[in-house]
PDB file of N, CA and C in Angstrom:
ATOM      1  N   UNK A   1     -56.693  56.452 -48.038  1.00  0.00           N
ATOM      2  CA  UNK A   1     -55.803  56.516 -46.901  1.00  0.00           C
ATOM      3  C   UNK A   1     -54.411  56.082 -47.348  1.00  0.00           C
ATOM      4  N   UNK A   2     -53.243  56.899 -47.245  1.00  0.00           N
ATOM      5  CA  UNK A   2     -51.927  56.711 -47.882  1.00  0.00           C
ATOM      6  C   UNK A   2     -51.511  55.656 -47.180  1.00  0.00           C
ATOM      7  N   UNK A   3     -51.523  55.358 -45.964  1.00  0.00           N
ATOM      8  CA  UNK A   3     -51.071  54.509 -45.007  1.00  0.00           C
ATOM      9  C   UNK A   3     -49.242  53.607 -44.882  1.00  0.00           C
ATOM     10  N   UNK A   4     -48.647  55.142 -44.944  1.00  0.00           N
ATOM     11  CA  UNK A   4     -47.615  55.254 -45.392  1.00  0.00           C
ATOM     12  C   UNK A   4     -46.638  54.438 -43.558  1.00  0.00           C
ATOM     13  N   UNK A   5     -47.422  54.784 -42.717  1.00  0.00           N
ATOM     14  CA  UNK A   5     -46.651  53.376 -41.433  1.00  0.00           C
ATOM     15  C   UNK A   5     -46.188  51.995 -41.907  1.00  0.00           C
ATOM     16  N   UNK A   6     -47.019  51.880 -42.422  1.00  0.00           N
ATOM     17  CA  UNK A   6     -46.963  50.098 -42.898  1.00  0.00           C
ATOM     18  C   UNK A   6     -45.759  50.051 -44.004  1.00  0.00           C
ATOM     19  N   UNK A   7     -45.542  51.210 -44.631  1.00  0.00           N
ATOM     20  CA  UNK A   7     -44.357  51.100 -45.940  1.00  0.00           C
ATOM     21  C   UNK A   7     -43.325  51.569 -45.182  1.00  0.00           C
ATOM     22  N   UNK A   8     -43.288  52.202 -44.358  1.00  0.00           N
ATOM     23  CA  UNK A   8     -42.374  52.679 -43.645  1.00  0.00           C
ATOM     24  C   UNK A   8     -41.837  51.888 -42.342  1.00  0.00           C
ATOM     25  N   UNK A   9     -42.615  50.409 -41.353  1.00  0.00           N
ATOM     26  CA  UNK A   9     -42.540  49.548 -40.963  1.00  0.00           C
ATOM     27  C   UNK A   9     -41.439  49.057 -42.068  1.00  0.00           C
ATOM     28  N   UNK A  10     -42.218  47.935 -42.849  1.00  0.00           N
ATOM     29  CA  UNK A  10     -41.424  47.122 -43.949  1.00  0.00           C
ATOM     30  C   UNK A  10     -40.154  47.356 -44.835  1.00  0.00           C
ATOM     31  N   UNK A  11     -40.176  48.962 -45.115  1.00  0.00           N
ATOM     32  CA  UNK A  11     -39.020  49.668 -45.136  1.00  0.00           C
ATOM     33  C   UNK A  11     -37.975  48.733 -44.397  1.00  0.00           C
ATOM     34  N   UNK A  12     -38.173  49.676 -43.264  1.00  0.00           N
ATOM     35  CA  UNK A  12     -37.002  48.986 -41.970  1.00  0.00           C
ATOM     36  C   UNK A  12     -36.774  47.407 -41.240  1.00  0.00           C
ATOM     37  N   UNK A  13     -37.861  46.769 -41.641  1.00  0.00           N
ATOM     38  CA  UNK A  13     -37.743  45.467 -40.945  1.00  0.00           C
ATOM     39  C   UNK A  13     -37.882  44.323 -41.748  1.00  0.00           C
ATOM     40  N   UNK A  14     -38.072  44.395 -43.048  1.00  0.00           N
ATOM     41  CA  UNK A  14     -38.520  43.745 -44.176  1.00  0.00           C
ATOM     42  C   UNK A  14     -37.571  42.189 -44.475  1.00  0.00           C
ATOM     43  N   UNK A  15     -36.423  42.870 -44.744  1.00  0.00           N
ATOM     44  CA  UNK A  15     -35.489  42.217 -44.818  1.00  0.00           C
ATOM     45  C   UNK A  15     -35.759  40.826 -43.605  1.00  0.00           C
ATOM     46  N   UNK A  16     -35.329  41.448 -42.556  1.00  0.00           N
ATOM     47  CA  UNK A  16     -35.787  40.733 -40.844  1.00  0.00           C
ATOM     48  C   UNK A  16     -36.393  39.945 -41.024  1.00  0.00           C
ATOM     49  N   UNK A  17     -37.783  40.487 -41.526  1.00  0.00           N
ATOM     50  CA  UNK A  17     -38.756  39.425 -41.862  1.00  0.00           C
ATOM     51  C   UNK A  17     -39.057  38.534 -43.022  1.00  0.00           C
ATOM     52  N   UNK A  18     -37.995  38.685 -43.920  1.00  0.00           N
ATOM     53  CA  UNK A  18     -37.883  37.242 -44.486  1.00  0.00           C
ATOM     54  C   UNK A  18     -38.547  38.068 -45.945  1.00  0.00           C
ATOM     55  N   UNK A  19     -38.589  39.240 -45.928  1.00  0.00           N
ATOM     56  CA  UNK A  19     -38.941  39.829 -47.331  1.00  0.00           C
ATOM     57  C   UNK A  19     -37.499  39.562 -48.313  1.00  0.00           C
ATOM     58  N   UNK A  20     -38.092  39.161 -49.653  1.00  0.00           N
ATOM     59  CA  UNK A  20     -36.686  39.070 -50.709  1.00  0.00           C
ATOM     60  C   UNK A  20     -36.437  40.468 -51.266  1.00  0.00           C
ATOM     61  N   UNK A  21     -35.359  40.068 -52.080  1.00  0.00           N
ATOM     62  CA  UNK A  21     -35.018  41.168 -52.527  1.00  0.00           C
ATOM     63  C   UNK A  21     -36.041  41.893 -53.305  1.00  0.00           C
ATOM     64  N   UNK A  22     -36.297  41.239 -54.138  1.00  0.00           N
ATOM     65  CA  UNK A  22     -37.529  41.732 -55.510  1.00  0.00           C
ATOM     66  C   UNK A  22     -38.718  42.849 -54.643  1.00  0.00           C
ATOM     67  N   UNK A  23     -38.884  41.901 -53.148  1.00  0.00           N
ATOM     68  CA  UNK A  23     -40.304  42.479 -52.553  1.00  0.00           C
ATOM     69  C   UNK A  23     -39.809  43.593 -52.059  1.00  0.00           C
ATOM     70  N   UNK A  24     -38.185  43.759 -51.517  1.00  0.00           N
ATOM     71  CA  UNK A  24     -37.872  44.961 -51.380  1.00  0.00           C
ATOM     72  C   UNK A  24     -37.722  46.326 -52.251  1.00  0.00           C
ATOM     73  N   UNK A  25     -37.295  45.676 -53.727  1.00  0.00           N
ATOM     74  CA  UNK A  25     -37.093  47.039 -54.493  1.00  0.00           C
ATOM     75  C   UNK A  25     -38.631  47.380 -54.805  1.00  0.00           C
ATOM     76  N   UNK A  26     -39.700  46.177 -54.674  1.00  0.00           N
ATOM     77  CA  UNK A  26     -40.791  47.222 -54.846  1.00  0.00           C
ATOM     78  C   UNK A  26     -41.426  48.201 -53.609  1.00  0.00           C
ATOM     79  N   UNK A  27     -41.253  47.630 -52.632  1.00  0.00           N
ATOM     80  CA  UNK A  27     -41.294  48.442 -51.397  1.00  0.00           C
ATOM     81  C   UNK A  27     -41.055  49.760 -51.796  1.00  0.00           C
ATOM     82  N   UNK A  28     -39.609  49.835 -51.842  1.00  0.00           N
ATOM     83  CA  UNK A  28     -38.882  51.195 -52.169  1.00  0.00           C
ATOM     84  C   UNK A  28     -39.618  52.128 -53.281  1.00  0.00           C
ATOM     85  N   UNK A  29     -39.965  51.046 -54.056  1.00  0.00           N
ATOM     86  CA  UNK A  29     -40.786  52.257 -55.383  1.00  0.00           C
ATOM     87  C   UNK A  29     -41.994  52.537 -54.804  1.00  0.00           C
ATOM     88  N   UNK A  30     -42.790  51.994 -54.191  1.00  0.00           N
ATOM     89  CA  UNK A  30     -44.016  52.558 -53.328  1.00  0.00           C
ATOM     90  C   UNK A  30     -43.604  53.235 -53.068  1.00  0.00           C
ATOM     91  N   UNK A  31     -43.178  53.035 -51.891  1.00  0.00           N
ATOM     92  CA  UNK A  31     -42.567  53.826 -50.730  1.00  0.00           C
ATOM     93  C   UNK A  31     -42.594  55.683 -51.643  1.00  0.00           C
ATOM     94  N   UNK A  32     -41.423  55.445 -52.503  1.00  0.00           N
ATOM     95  CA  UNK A  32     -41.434  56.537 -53.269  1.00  0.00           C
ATOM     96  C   UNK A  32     -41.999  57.189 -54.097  1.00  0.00           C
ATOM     97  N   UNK A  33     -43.239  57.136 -53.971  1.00  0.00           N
ATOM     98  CA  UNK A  33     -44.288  57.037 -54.993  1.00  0.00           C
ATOM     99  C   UNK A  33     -45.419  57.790 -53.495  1.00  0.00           C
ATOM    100  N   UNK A  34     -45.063  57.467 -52.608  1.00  0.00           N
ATOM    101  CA  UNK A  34     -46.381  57.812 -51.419  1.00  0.00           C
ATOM    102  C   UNK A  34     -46.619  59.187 -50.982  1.00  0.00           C
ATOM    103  N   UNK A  35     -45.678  59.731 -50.989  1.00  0.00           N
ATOM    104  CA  UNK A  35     -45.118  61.149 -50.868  1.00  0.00           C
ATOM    105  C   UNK A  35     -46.406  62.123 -51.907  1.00  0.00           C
ATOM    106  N   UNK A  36     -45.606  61.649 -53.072  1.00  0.00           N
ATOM    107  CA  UNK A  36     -46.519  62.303 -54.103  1.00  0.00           C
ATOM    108  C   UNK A  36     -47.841  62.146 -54.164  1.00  0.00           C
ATOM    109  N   UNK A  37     -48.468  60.994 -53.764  1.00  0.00           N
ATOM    110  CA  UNK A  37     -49.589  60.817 -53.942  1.00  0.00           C
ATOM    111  C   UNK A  37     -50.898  61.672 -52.504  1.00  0.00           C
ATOM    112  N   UNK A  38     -49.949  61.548 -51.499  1.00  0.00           N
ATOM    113  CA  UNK A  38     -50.655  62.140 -50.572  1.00  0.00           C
ATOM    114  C   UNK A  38     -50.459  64.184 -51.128  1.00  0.00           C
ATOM    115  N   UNK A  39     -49.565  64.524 -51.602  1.00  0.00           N
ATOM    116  CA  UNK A  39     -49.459  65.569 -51.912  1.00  0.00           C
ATOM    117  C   UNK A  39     -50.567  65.915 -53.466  1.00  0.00           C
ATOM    118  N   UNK A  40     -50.798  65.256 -54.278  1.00  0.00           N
ATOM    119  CA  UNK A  40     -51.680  65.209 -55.059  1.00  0.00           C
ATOM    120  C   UNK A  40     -53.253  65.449 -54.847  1.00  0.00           C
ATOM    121  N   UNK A  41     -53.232  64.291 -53.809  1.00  0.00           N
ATOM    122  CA  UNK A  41     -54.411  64.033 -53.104  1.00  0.00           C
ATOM    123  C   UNK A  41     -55.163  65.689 -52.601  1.00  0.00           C
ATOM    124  N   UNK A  42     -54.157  66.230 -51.657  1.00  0.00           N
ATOM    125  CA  UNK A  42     -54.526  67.389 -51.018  1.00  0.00           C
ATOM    126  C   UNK A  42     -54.735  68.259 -52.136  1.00  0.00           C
ATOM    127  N   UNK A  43     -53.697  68.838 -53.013  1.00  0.00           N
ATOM    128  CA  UNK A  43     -54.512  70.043 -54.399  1.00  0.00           C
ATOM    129  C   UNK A  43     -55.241  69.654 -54.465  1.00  0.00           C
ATOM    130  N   UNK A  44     -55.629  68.574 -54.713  1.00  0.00           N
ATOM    131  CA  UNK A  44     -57.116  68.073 -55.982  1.00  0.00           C
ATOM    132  C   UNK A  44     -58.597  68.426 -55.049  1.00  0.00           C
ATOM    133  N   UNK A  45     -58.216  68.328 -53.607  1.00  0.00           N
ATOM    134  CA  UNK A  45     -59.624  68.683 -52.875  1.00  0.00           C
ATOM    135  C   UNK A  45     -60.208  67.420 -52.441  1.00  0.00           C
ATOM    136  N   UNK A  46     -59.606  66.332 -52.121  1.00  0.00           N
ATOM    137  CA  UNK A  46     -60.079  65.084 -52.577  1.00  0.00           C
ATOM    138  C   UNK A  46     -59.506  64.677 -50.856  1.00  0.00           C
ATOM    139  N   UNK A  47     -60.523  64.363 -50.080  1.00  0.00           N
ATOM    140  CA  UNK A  47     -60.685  64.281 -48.682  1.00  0.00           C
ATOM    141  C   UNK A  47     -59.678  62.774 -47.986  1.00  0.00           C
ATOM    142  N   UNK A  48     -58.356  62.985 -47.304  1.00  0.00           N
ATOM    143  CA  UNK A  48     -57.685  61.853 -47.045  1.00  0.00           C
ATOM    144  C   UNK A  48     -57.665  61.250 -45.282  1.00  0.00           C
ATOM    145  N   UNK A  49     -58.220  60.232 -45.714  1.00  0.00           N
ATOM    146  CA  UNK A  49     -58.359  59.556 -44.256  1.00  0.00           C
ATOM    147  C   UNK A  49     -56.923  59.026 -43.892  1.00  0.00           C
ATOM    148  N   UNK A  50     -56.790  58.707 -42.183  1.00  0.00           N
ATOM    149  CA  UNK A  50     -55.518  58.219 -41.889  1.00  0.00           C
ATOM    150  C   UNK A  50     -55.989  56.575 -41.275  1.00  0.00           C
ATOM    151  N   UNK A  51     -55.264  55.975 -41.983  1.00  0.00           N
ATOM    152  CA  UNK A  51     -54.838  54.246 -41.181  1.00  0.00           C
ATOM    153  C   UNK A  51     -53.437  54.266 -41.283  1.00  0.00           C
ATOM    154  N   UNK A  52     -53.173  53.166 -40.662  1.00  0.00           N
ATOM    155  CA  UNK A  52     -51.801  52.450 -40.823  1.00  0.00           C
ATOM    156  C   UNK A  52     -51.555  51.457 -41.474  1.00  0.00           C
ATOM    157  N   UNK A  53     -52.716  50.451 -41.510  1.00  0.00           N
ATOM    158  CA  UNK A  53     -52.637  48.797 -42.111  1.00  0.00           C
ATOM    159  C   UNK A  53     -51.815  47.982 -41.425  1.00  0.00           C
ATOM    160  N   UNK A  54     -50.880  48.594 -40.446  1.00  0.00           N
ATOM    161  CA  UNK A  54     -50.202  47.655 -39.117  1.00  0.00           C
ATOM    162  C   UNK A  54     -50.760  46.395 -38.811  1.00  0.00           C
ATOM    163  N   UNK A  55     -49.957  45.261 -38.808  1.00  0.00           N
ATOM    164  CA  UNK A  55     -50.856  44.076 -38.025  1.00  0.00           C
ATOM    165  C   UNK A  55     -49.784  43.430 -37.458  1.00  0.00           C
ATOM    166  N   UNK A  56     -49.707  42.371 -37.133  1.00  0.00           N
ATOM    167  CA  UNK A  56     -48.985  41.497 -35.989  1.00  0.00           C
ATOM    168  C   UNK A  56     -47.918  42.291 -35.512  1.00  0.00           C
ATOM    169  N   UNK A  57     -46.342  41.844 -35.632  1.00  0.00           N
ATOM    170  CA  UNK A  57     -45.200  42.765 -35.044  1.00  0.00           C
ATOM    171  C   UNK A  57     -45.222  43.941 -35.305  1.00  0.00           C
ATOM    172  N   UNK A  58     -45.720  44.469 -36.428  1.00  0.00           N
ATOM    173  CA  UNK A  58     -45.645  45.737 -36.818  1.00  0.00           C
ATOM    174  C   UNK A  58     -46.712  47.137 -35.931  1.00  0.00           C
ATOM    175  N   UNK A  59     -47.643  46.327 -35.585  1.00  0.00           N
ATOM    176  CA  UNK A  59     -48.810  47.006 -34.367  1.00  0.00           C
ATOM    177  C   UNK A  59     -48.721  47.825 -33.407  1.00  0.00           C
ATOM    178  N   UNK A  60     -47.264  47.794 -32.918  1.00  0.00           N
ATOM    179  CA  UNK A  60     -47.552  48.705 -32.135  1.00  0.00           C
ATOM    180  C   UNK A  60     -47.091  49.988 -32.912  1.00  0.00           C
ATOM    181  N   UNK A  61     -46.454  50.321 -33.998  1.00  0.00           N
ATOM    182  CA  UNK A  61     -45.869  51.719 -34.719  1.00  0.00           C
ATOM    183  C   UNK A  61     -47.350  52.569 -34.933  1.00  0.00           C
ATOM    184  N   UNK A  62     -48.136  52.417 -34.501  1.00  0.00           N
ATOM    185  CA  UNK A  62     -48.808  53.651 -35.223  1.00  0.00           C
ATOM    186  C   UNK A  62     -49.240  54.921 -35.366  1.00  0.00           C
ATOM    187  N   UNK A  63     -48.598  55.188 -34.842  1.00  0.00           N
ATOM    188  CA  UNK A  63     -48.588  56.588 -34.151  1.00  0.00           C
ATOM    189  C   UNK A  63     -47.255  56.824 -35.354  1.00  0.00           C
ATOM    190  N   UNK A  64     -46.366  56.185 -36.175  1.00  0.00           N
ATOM    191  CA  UNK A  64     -45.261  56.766 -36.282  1.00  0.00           C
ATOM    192  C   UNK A  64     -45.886  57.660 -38.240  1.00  0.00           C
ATOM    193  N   UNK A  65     -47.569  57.068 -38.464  1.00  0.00           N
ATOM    194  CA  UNK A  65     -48.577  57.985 -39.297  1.00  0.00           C
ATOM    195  C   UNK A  65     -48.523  59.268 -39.031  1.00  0.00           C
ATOM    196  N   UNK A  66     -48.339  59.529 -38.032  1.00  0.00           N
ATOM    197  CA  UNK A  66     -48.391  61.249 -37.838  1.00  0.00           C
ATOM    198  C   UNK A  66     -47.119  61.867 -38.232  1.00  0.00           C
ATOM    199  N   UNK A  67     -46.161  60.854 -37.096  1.00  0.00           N
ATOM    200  CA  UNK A  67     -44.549  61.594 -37.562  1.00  0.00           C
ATOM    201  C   UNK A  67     -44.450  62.151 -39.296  1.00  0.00           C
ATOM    202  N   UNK A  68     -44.928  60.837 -40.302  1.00  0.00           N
ATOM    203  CA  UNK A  68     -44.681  60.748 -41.975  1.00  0.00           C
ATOM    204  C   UNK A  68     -45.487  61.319 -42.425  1.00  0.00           C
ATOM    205  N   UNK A  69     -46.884  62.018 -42.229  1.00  0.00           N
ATOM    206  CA  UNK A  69     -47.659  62.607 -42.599  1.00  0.00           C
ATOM    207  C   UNK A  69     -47.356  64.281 -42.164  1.00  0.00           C
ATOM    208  N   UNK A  70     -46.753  64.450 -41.038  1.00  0.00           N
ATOM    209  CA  UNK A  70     -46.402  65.937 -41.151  1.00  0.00           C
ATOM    210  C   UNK A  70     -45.452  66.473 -41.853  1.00  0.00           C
ATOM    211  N   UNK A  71     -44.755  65.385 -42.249  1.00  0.00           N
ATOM    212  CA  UNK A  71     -43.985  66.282 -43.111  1.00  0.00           C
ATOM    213  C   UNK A  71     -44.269  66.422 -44.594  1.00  0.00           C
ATOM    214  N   UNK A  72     -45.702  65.889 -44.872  1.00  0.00           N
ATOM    215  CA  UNK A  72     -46.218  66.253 -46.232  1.00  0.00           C
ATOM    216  C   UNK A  72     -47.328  67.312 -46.240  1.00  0.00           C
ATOM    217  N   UNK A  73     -48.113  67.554 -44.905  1.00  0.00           N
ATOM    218  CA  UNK A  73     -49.610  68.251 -44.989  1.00  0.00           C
ATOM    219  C   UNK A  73     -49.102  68.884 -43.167  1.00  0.00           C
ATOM    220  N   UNK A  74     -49.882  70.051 -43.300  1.00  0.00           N
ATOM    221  CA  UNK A  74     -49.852  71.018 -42.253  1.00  0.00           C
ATOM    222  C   UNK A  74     -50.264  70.138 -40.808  1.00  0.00           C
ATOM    223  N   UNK A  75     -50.199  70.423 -39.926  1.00  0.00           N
ATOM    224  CA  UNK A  75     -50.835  69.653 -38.513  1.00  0.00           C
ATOM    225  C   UNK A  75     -52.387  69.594 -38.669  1.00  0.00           C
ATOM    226  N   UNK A  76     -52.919  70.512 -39.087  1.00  0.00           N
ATOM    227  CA  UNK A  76     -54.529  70.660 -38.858  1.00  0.00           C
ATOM    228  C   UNK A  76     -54.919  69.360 -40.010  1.00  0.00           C
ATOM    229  N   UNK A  77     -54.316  69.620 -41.012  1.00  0.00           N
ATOM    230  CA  UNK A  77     -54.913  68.528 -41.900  1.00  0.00           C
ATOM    231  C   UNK A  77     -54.637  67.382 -41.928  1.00  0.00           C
ATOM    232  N   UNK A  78     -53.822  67.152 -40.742  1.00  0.00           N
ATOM    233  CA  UNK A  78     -53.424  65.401 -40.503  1.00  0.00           C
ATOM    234  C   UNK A  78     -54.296  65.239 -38.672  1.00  0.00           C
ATOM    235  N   UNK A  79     -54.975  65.945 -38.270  1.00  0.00           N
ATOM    236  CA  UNK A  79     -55.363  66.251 -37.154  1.00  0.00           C
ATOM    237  C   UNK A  79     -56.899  65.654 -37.957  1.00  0.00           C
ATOM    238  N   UNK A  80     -57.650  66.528 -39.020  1.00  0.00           N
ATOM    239  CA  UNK A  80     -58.677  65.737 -39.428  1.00  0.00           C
ATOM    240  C   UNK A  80     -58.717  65.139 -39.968  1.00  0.00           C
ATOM    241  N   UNK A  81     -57.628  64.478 -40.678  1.00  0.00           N
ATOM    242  CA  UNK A  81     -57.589  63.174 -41.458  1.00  0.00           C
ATOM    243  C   UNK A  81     -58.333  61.874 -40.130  1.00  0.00           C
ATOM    244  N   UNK A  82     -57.251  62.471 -39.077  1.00  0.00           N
ATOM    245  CA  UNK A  82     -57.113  61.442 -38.063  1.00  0.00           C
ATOM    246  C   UNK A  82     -58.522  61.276 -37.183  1.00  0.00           C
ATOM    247  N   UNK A  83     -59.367  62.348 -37.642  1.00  0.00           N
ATOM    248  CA  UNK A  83     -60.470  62.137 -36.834  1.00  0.00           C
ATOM    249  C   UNK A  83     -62.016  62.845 -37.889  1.00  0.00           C
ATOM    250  N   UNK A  84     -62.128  64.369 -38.038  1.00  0.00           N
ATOM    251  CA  UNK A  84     -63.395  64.468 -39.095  1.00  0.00           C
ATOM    252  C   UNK A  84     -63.547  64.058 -40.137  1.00  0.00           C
ATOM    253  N   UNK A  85     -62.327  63.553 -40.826  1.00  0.00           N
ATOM    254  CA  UNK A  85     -62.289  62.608 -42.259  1.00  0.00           C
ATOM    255  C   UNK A  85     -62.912  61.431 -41.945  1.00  0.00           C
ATOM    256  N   UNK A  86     -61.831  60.623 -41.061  1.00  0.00           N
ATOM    257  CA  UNK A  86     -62.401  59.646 -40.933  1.00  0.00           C
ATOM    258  C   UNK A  86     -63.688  59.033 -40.627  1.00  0.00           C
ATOM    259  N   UNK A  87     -64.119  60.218 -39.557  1.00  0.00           N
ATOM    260  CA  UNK A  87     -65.716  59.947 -39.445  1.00  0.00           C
ATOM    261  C   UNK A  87     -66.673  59.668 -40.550  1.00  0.00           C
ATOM    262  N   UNK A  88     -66.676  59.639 -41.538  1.00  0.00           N
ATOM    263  CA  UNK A  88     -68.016  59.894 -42.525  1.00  0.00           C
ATOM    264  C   UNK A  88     -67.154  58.383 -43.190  1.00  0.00           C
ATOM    265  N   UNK A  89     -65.967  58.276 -43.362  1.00  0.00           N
ATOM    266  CA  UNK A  89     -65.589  57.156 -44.060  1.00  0.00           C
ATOM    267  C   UNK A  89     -65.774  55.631 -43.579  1.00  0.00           C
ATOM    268  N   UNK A  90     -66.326  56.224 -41.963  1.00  0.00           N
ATOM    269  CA  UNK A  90     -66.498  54.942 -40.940  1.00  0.00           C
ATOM    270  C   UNK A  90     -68.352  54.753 -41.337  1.00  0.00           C
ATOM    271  N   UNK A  91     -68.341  55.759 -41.767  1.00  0.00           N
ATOM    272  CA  UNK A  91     -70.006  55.806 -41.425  1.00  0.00           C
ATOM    273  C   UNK A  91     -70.383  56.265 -39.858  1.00  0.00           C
ATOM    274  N   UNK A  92     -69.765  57.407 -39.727  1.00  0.00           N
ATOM    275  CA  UNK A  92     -69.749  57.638 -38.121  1.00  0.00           C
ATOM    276  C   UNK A  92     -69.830  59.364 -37.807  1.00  0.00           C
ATOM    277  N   UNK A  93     -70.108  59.646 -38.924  1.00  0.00           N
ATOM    278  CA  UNK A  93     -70.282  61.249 -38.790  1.00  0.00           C
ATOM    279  C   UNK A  93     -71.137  61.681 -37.851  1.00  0.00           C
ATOM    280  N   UNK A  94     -70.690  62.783 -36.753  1.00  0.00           N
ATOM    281  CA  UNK A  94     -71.382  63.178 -35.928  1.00  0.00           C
ATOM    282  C   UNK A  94     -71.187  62.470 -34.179  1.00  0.00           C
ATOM    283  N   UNK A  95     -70.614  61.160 -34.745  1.00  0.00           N
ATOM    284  CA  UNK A  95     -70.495  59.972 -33.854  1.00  0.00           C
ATOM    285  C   UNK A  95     -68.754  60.063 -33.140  1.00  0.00           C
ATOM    286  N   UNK A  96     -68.130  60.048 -34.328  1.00  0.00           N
ATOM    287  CA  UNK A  96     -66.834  60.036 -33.849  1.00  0.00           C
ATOM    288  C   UNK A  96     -66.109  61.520 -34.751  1.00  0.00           C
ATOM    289  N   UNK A  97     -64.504  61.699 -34.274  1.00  0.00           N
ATOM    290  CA  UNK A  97     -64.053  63.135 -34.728  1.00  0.00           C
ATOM    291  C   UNK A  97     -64.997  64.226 -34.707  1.00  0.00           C
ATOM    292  N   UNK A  98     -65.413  64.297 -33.783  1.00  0.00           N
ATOM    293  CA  UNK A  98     -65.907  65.772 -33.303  1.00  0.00           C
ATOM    294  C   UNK A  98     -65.885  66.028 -32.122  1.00  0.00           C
ATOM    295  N   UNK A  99     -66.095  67.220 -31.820  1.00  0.00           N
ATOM    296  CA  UNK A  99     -66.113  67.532 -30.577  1.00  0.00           C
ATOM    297  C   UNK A  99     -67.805  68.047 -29.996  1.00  0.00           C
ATOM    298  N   UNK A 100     -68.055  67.844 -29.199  1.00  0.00           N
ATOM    299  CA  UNK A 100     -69.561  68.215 -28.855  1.00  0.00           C
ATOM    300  C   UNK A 100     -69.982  67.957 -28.170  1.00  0.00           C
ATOM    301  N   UNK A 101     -70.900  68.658 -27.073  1.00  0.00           N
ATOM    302  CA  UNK A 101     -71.247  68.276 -25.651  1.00  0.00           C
ATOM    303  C   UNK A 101     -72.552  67.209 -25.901  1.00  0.00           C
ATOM    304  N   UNK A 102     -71.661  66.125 -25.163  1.00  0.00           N
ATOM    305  CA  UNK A 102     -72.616  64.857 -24.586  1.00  0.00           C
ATOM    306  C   UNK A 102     -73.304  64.960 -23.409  1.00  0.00           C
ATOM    307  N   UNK A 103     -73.965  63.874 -23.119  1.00  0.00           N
ATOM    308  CA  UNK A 103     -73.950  62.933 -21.665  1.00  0.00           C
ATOM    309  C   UNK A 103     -72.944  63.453 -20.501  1.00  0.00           C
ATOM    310  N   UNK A 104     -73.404  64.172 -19.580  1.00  0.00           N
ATOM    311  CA  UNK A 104     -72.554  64.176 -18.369  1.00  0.00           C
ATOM    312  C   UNK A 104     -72.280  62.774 -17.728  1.00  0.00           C
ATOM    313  N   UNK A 105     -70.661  63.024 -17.536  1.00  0.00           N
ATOM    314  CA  UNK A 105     -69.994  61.754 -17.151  1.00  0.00           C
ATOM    315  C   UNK A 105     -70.609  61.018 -15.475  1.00  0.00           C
ATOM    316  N   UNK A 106     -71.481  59.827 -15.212  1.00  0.00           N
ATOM    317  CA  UNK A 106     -71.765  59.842 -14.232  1.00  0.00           C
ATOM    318  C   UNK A 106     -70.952  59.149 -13.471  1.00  0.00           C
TER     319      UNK A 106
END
């Protein structure tokens, strides 16, 4: 999971939060380094789940995974990252990211 929110959080607020300089220029080389790797990932055939790694102030951005992920992989393939990937990586295949008639809602 590239979980490119959380580099992209710290990116912008890092400083704010009391990150030094040093922790910033490595930020930046991640950071620049994430791109490629999610683009790698996809040729190779090699199945990519979506998180964020968000936690305290940073928690509510996560949704801003989709914004940074479309502009590396098509909609459909950040659509099952976000849900049939993830299923089998949860141990949840069949369970979660799919679609399929359940239980009528009582």
């Amino acid at each position: 999971m590239p979980t490119l929110a959380i580099l992209g959080a710290f990116l912008a607020k890092g400083r704010q939060a009391g990150l030094g300089e040093e922790n910033m220029e490595k930020l930046e080389k991640v950071a620049s380094c994430a791109a490629d790797s999610v683009r790698l990932l996809r040729r190779s055939g090699i199945p990519i789940g979506f998180g964020t790694d968000l936690f305290g102030k940073t928690h509510g951005n996560e949704l801003t995974e989709f914004g940074l992920r479309k502009g590396l992989e098509t909609p459909i393939d950040v659509l099952r990252s976000a849900t049939s990937v993830n299923a089998p990586i949860l141990g949840k295949s069949g369970e979660l990211g799919c679609i399929a008639k359940g239980p009528s809602p009582t």
